[in-house]
Protein backbone atom coordinates (compact mmCIF):
# COMPACT_ATOMS: atom_id res chain seq x y z
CA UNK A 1 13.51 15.21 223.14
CA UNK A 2 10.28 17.00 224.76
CA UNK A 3 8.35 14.83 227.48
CA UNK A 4 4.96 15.18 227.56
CA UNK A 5 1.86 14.16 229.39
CA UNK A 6 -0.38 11.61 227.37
CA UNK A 7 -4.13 12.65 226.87
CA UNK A 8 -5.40 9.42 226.86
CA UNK A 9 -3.81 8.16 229.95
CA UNK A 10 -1.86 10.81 231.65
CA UNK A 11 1.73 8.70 231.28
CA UNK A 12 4.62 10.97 230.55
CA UNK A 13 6.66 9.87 227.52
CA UNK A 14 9.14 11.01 224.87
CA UNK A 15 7.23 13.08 222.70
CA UNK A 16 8.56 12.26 219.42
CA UNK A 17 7.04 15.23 216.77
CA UNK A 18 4.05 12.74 215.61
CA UNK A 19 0.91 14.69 215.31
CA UNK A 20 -1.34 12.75 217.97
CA UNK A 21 -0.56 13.74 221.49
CA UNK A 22 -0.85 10.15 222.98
CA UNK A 23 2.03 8.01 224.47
CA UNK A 24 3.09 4.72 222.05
CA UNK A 25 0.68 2.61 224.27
CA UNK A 26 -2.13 4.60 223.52
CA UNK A 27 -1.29 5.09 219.68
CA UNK A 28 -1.18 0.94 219.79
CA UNK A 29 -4.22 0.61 220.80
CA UNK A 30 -5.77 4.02 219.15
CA UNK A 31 -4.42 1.58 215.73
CA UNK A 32 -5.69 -1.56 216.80
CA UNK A 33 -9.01 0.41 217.41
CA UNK A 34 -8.66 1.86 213.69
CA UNK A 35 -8.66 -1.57 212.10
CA UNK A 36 -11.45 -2.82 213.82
CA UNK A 37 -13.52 0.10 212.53
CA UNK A 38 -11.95 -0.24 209.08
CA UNK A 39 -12.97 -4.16 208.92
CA UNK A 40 -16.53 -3.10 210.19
CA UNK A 41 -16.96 -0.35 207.77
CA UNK A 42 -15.72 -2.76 205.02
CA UNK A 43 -17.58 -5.86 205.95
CA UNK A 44 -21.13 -3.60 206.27
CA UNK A 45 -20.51 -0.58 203.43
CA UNK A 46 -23.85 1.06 204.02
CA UNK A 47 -23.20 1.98 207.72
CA UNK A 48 -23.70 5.58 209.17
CA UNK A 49 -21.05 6.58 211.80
CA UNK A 50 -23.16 6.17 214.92
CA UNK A 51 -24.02 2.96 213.36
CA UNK A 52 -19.79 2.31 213.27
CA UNK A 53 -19.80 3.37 216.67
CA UNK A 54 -21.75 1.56 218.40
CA UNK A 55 -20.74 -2.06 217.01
CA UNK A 56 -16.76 -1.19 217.38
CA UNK A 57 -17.46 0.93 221.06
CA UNK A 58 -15.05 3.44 219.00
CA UNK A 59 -16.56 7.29 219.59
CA UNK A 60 -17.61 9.50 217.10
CA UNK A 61 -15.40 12.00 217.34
CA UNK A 62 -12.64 9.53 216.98
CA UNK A 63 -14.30 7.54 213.92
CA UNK A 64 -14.93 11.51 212.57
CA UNK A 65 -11.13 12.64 213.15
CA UNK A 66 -10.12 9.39 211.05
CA UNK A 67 -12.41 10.45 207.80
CA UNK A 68 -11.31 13.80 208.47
CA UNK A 69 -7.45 12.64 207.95
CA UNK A 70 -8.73 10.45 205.18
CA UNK A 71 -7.93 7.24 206.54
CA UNK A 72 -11.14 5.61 206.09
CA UNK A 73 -14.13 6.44 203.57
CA UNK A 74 -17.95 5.64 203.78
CA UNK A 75 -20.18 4.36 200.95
CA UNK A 76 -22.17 6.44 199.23
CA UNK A 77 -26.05 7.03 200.43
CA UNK A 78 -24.19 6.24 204.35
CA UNK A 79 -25.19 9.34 205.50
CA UNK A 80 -21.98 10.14 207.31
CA UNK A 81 -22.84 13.45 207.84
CA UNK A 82 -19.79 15.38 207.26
CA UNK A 83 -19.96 18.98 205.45
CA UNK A 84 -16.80 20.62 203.03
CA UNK A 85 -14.94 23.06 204.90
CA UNK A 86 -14.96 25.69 202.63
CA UNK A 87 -18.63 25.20 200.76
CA UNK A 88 -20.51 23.15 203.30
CA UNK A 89 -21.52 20.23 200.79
CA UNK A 90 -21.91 16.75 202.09
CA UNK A 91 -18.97 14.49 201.72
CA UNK A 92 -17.34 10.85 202.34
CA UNK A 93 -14.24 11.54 203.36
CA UNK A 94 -11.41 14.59 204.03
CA UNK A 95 -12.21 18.06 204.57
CA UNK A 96 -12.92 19.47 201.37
CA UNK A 97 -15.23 18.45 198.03
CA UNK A 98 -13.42 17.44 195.34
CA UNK A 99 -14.84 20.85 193.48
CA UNK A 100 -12.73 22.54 196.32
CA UNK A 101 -9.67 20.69 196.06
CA UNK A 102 -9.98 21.50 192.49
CA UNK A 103 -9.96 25.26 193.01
CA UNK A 104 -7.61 25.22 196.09
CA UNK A 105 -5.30 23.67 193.11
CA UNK A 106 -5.84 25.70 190.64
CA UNK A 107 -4.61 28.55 193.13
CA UNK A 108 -1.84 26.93 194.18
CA UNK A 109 -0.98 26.18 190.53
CA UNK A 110 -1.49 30.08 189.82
CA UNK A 111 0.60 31.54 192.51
CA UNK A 112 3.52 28.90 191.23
CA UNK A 113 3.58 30.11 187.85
CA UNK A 114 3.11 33.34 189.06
CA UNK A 115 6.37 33.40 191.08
CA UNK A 116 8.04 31.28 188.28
CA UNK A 117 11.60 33.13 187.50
CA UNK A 118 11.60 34.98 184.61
CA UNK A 119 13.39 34.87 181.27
CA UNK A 120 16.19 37.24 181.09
CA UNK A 121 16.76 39.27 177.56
CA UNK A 122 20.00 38.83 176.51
CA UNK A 123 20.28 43.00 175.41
CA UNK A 124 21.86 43.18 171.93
CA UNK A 125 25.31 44.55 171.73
CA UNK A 126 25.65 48.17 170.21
CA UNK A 127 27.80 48.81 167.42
CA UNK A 128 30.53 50.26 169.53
CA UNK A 129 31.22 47.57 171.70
CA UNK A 130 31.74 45.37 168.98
CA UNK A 131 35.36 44.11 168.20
CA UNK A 132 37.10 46.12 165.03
CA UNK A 133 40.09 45.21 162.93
CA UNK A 134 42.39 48.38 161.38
CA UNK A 135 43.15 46.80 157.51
CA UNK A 136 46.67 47.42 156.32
């Protein structure tokens, strides 16, 4: 086990391989956090992120990590604010528009079936490595 300092609080714990550097306390509340945003967001579809913000006292960053990792999604027309990765178009929710995911596939799918084993050709036998009988 690796001990570590927690960035919320500054508590050393028993950093367990999970990818948010915060001590179990912190995560508890970080999740509690989470679900009031997610009932807000849900209970008032056509709010912006500030918007979120401000009602839940949840920062943006945080609220903007959580889209981001695809945990929550805005409404269309929210204005969230959040560009694709790779093109820069606006989207709801992840990193990347679905016209990107869509190509990142199809590459992914390429280099598989690219690197897909082979066939091997059985060679055919010659005539003189084939068995012969002597008649009597």
């Amino acid at each position: 086990m690796e001990v570590r300092s927690c960035r919320s609080c500054g508590k050393l714990y028993n950093y367990l391989g999970r990818t948010t550097p915060v001590c179990p306390n912190c995560m508890k509340l970080l999740e509690e956090k989470f679900q009031v945003v997610k009932e807000y967001i849900r209970d008032n579809p056509g709010a912006n992120i500030q918007k979120v913000s401000d009602a839940t006292e949840v920062s943006v960053k945080i609220i903007k990590q959580w889209v981001r990792e695809e945990r929550l999604s805005f409404a269309e027309g929210s204005g969230v604010g959040l560009e694709c990765e790779s093109c820069g178009a606006n989207i709801l929710t992840g990193r990347f528009c679905a016209n990107c995911k869509g190509k990142v596939m199809q590459d992914i799918n390429g280099i598989l079936e690219s690197n897909k084993p082979k066939p091997v050709e059985q060679k055919k036998q010659k005539d003189s490595a084939k068995m012969r009988f002597l008649d009597n």
